[in-house]
Protein backbone atom coordinates (compact mmCIF):
# COMPACT_ATOMS: atom_id res chain seq x y z
CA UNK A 1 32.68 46.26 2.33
CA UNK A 2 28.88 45.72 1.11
CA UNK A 3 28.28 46.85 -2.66
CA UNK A 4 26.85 50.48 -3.08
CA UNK A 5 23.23 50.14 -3.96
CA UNK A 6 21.15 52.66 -6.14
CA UNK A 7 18.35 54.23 -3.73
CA UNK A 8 15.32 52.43 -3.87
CA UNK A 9 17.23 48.83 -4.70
CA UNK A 10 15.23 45.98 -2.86
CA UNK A 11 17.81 45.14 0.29
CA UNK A 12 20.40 42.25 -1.16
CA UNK A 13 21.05 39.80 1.23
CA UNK A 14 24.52 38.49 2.37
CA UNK A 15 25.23 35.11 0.44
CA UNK A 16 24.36 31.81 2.40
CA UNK A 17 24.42 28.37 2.64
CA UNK A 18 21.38 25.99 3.33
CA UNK A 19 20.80 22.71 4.27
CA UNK A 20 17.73 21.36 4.20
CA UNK A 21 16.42 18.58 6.28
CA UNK A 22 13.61 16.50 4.71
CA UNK A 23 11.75 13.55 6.18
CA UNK A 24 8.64 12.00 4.83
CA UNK A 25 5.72 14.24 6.94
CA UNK A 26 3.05 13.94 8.99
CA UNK A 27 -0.79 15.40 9.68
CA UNK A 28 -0.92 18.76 11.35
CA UNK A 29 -3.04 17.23 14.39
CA UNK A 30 -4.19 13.71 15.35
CA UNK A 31 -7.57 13.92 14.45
CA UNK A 32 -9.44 12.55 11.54
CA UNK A 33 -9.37 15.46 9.19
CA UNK A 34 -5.98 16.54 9.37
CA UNK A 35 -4.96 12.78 8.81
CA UNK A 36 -7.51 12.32 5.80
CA UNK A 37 -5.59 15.40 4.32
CA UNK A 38 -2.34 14.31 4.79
CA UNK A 39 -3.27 10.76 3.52
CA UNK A 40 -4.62 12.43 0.57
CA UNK A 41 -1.73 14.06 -0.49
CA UNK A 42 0.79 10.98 0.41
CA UNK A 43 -1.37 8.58 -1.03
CA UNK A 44 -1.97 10.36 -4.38
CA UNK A 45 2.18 10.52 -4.90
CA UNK A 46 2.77 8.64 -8.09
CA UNK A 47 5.93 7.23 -6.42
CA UNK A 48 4.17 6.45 -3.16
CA UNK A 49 1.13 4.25 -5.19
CA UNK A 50 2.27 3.44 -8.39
CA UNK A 51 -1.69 2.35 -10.12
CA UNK A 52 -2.72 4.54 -12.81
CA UNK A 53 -4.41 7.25 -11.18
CA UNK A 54 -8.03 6.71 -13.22
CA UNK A 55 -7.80 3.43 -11.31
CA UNK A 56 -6.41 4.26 -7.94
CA UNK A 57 -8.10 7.46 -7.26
CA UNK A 58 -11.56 6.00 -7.28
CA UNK A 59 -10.64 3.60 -4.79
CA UNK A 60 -8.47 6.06 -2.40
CA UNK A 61 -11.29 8.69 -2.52
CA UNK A 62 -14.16 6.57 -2.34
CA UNK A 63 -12.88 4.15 0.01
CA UNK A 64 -9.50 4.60 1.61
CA UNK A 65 -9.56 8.53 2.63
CA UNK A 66 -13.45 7.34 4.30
CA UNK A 67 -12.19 4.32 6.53
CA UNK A 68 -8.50 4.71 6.74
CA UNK A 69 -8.26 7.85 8.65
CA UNK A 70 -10.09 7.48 12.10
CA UNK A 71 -8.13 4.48 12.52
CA UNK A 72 -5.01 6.09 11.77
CA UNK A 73 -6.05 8.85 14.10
CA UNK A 74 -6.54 6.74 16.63
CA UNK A 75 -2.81 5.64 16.74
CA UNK A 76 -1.62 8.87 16.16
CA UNK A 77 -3.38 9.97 19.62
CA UNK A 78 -1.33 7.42 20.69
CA UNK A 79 2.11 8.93 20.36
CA UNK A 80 1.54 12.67 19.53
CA UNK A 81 3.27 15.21 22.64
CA UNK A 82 2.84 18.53 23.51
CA UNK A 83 5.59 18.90 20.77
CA UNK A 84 3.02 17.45 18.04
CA UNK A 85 3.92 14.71 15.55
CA UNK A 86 7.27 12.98 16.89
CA UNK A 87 8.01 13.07 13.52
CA UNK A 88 7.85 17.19 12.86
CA UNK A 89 9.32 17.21 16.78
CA UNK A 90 12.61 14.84 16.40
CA UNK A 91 12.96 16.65 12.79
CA UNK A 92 12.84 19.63 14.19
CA UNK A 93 15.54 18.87 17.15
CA UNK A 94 18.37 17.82 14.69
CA UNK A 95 17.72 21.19 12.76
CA UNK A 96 18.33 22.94 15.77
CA UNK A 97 21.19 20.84 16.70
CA UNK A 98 23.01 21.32 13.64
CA UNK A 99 22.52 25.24 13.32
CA UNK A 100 25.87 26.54 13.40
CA UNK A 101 27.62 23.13 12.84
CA UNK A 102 29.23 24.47 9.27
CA UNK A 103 29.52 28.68 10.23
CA UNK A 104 27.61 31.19 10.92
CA UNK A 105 26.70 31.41 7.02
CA UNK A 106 25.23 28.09 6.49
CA UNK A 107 21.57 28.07 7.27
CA UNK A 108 20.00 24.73 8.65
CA UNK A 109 15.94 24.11 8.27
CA UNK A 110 13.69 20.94 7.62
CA UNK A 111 10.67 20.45 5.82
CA UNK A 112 8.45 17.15 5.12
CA UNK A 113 7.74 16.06 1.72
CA UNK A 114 4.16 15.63 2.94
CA UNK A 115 2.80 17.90 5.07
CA UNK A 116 3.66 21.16 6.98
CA UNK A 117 6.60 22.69 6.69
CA UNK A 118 6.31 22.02 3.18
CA UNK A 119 9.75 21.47 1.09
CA UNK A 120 8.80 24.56 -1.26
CA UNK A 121 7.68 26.73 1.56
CA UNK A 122 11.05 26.15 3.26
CA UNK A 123 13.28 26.38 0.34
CA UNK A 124 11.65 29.57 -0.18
CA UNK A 125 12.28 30.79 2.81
CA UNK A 126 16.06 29.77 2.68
CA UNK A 127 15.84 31.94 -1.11
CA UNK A 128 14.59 34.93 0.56
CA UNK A 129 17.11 34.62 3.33
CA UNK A 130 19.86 34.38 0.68
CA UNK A 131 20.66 31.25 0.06
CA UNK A 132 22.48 30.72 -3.48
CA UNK A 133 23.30 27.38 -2.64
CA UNK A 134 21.56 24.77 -1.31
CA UNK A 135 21.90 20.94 0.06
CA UNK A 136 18.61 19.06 0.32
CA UNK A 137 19.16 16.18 2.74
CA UNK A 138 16.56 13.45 2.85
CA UNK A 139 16.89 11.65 5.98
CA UNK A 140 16.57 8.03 4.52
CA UNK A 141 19.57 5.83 4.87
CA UNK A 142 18.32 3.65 2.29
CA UNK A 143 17.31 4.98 -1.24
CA UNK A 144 13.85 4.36 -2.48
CA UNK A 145 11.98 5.70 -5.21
CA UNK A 146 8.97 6.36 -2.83
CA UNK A 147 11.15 8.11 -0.17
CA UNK A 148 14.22 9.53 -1.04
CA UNK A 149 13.21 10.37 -4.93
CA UNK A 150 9.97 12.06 -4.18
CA UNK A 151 11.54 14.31 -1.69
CA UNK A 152 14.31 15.17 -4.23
CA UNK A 153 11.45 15.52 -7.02
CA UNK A 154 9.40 18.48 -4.46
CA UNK A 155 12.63 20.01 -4.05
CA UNK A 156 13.07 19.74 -7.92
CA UNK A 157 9.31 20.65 -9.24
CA UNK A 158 9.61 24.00 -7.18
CA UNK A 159 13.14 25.31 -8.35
CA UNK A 160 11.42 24.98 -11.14
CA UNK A 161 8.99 27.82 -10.47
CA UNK A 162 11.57 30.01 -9.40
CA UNK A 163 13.20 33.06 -11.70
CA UNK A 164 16.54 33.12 -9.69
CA UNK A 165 17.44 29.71 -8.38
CA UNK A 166 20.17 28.54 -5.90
CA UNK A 167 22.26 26.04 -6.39
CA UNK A 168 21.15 22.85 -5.30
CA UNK A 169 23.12 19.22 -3.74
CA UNK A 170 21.42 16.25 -2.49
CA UNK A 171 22.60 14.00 0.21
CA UNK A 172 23.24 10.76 -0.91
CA UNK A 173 21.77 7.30 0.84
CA UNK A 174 24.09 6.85 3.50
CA UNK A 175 23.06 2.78 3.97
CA UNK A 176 26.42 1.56 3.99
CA UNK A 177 28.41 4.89 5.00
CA UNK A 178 31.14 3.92 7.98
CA UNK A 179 29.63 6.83 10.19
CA UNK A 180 26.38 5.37 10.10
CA UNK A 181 26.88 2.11 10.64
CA UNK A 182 29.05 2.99 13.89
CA UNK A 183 26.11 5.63 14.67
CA UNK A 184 23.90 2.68 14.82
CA UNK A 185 26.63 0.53 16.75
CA UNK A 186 26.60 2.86 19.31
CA UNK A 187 23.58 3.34 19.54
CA UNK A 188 21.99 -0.12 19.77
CA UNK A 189 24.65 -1.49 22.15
CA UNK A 190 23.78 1.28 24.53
CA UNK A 191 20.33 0.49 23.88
CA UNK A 192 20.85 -3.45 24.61
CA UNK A 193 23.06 -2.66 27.97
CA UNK A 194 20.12 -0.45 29.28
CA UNK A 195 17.68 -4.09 29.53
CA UNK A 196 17.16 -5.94 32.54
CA UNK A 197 17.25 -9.11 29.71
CA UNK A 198 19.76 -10.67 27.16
CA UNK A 199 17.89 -10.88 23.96
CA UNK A 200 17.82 -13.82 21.85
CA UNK A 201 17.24 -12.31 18.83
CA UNK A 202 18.13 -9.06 17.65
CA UNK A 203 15.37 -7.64 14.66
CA UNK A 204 16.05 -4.98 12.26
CA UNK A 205 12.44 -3.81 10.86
CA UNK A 206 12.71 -1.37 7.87
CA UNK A 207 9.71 -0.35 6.12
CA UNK A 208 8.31 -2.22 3.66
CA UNK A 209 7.45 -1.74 -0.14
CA UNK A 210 5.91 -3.67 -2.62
CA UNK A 211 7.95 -6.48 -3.86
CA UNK A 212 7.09 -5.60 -7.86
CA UNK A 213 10.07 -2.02 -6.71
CA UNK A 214 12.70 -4.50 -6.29
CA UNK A 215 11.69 -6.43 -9.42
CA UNK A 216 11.39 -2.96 -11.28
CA UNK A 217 15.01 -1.86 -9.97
CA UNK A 218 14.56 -0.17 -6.86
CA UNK A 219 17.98 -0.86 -4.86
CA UNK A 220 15.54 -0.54 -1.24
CA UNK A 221 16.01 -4.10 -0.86
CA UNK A 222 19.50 -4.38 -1.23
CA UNK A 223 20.40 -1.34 0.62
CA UNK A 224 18.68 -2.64 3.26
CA UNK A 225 20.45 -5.99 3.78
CA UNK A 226 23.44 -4.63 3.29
CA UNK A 227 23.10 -2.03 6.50
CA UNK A 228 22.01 -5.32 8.50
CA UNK A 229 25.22 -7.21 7.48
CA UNK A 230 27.45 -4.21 8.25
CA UNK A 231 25.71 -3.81 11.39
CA UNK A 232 25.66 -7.52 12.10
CA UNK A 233 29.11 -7.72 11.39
CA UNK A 234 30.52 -4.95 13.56
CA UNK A 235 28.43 -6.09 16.65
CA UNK A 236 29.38 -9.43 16.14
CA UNK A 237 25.72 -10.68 15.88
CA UNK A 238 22.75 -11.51 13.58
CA UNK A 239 20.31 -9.52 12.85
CA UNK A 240 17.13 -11.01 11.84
CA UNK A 241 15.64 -8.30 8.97
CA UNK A 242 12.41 -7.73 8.26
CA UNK A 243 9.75 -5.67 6.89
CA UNK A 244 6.92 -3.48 8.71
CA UNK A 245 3.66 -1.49 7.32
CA UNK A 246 2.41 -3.90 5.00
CA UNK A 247 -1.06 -2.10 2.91
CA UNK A 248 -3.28 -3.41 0.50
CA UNK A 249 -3.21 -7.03 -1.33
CA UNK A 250 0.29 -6.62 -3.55
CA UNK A 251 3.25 -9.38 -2.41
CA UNK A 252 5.29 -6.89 -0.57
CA UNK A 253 9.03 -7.82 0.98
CA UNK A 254 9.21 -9.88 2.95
CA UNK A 255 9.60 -11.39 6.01
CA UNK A 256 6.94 -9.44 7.42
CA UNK A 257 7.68 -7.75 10.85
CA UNK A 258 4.42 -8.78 12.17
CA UNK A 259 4.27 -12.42 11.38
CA UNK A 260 7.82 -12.75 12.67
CA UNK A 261 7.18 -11.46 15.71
CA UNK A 262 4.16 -13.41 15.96
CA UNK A 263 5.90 -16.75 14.91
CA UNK A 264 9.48 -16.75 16.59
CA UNK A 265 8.04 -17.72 20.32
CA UNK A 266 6.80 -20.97 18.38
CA UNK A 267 10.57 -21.36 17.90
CA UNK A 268 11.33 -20.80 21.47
CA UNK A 269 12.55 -17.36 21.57
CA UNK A 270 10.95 -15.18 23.72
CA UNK A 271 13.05 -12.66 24.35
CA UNK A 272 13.70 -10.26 21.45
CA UNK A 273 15.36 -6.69 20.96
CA UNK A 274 13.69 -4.70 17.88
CA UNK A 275 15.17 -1.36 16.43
CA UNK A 276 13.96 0.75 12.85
CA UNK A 277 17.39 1.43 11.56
CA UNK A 278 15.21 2.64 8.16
CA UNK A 279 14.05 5.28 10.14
CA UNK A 280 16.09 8.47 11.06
CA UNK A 281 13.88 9.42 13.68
CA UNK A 282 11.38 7.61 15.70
CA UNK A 283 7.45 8.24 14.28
CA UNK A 284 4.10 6.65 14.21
CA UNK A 285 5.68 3.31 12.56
CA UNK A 286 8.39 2.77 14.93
CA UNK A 287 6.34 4.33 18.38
CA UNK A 288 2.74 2.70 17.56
CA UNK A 289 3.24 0.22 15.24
CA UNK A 290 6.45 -1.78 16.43
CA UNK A 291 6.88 -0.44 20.25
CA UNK A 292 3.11 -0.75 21.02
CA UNK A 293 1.38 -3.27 18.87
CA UNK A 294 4.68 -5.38 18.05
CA UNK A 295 5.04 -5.60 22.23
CA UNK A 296 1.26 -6.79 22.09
CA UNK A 297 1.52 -9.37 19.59
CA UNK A 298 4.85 -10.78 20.47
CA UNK A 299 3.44 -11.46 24.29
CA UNK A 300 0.16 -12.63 22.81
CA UNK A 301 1.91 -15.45 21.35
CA UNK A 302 3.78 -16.50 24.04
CA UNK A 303 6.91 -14.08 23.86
CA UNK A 304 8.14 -13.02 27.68
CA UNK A 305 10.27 -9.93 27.44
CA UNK A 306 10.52 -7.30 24.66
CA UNK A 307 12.11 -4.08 23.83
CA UNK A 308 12.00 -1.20 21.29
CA UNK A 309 15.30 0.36 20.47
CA UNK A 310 14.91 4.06 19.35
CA UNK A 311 16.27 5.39 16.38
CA UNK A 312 19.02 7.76 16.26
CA UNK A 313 16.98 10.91 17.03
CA UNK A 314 18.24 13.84 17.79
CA UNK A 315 20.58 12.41 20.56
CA UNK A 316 24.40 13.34 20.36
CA UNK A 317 25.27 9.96 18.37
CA UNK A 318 23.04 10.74 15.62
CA UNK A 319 23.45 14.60 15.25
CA UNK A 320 27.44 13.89 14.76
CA UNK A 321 26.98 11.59 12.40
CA UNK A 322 24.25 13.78 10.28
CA UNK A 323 27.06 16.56 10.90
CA UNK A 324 29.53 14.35 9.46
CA UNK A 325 27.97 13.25 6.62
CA UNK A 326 26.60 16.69 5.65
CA UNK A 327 30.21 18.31 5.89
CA UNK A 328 30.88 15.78 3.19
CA UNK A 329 28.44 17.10 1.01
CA UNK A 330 29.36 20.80 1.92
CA UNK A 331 32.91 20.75 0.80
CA UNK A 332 33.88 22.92 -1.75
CA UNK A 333 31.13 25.16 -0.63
CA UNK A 334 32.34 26.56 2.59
CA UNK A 335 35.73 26.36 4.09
CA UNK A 336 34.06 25.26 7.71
CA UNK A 337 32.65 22.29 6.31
């Protein structure tokens, strides 16, 4: 039976549950000045660009945010739908898949840490809704200071602001997590049994980062390597690893995703298989960068047959595992999970 209020006491929500999906964001349109606004808020992220800002701003405001973002809209014209950003679209799919995965009193949203829907806007919303207690799930696999910490840190900086505050979890990286690695499994050998070609050579492009986070203590690197050999292992093949979106002049990680692609028909292999297990869900870096340009590089230097993998998405492989490894993180909190 709901508590007796006094008349004129604001209306008291029924206790929930959220879980809030968070991926890294995107512009609100593929044209230059929504992409020079997201850029300016991504790029001015301390953990994104780590230069002291009285040296970094001057250059991303007087030269980056004036050059950078017509080419950038360019390739986003590329691969935006009728849904928008794939980004925001995919996102928003596995937020709809999961709603009512863990009861009818556990609310599922997403947000980007950049962008619209913004993390405090949603976690707002999931306050207001009554949420006391909340799970904030960044959708890396890997941890990195630039991605998964900066999404907690939003998350963080506007509890912060708030009188009454909810509870709050955070998913863990999941790099080496059983469920994902079969996810991927799954995934990549139904992938591979779709071609009309055997590949020789399997690639596993993450995203990159400068090579001074590993050296500083960033686990990226490792966490990385690790989901390749667990992968590799489980198929029962290599996987040749390497690193996309290379920016600026700093020694990022390497091998480079680009100049392997570009070097291994030299080597005679010329067919090749490429998939963004970094990635939850497929976006500008895995759609333009890798399926489009990496397809026109690789058969610019000599490479015959090539294929993009997608990432998990919000097909039924990937929204069991996310419901699996959310449950996890649930227990304790609701009997369903």
């Amino acid at each position: 039976m709901p508590p007796i209020l006094p008349a004129g006491h604001p209306v008291v929500p029924k206790p929930k549950i959220g879980v809030l999906l968070t991926n890294l964001g995107t512009p609100d349109g593929p044209d230059t000045k929504s992409v020079k606004r997201y850029l300016a808020e991504f790029l001015s992220d301390r953990r994104v660009v780590e230069i002291p800002p009285l040296i970094w701003q001057p250059i991303l405001r007087g030269i980056i945010l004036n050059t950078r973002p017509q080419k950038s809209a360019e390739a986003y014209a590329q691969v935006w739908s009728a849904d928008g950003s794939p980004l925001a679209a995919i996102t928003k799919a596995q937020s709809a898949a999961l709603q009512g995965a863990f009861g009818a009193d556990v609310l599922v949203d997403w947000a980007m840490r950049y962008g619209n829907p913004s993390i405090p806007n949603r976690l707002q919303a999931m306050k207001d809704a009554g949420c006391e207690r909340i799970l904030i799930a960044p959708l890396y696999p890997q941890y990195c200071g630039a991605t998964t910490a900066t999404a907690n840190d939003k998350a963080f900086a506007a509890l912060a602001k708030m009188r009454w505050q909810p509870a709050l979890r955070t998913l863990p990286p999941y790099y080496d997590d059983p469920a994902y690695i079969e996810a991927l499994a799954q995934s990549l050998t139904a992938g591979l049994a779709a071609l009309d070609f055997e590949p020789q050579a399997i690639v596993a492009s993450f995203h990159g980062m400068p090579q001074r986070t590993l050296e500083l203590g960033d686990p990226y690197h490792c966490h990385c390597q690790k989901t390749a050999r667990l992968l590799g292992e489980r198929l029962g093949r290599p996987m040749t690893v390497t690193f996309q979106s290379r920016f600026g002049r700093a020694k990022w990680l390497e091998p480079a995703t680009d100049a392997t692609l570009d070097a291994l028909p030299a080597k005679g292999i010329t067919k090749v298989a490429i998939f963004a297990p970094g990635f939850s869900a497929d976006c500008l870096e895995t759609l333009e960068e890798l399926a489009i340009r990496g397809r026109e590089s690789f058969e610019e230097n000599g490479g015959t047959h090539f294929a993009y993998i997608p990432c998990l998405n919000a097909d039924e492989i990937g929204i069991e595992m996310l419901r699996v490894l959310l449950a996890r993180q649930l227990e304790g909190w609701t009997p369903s999970a």
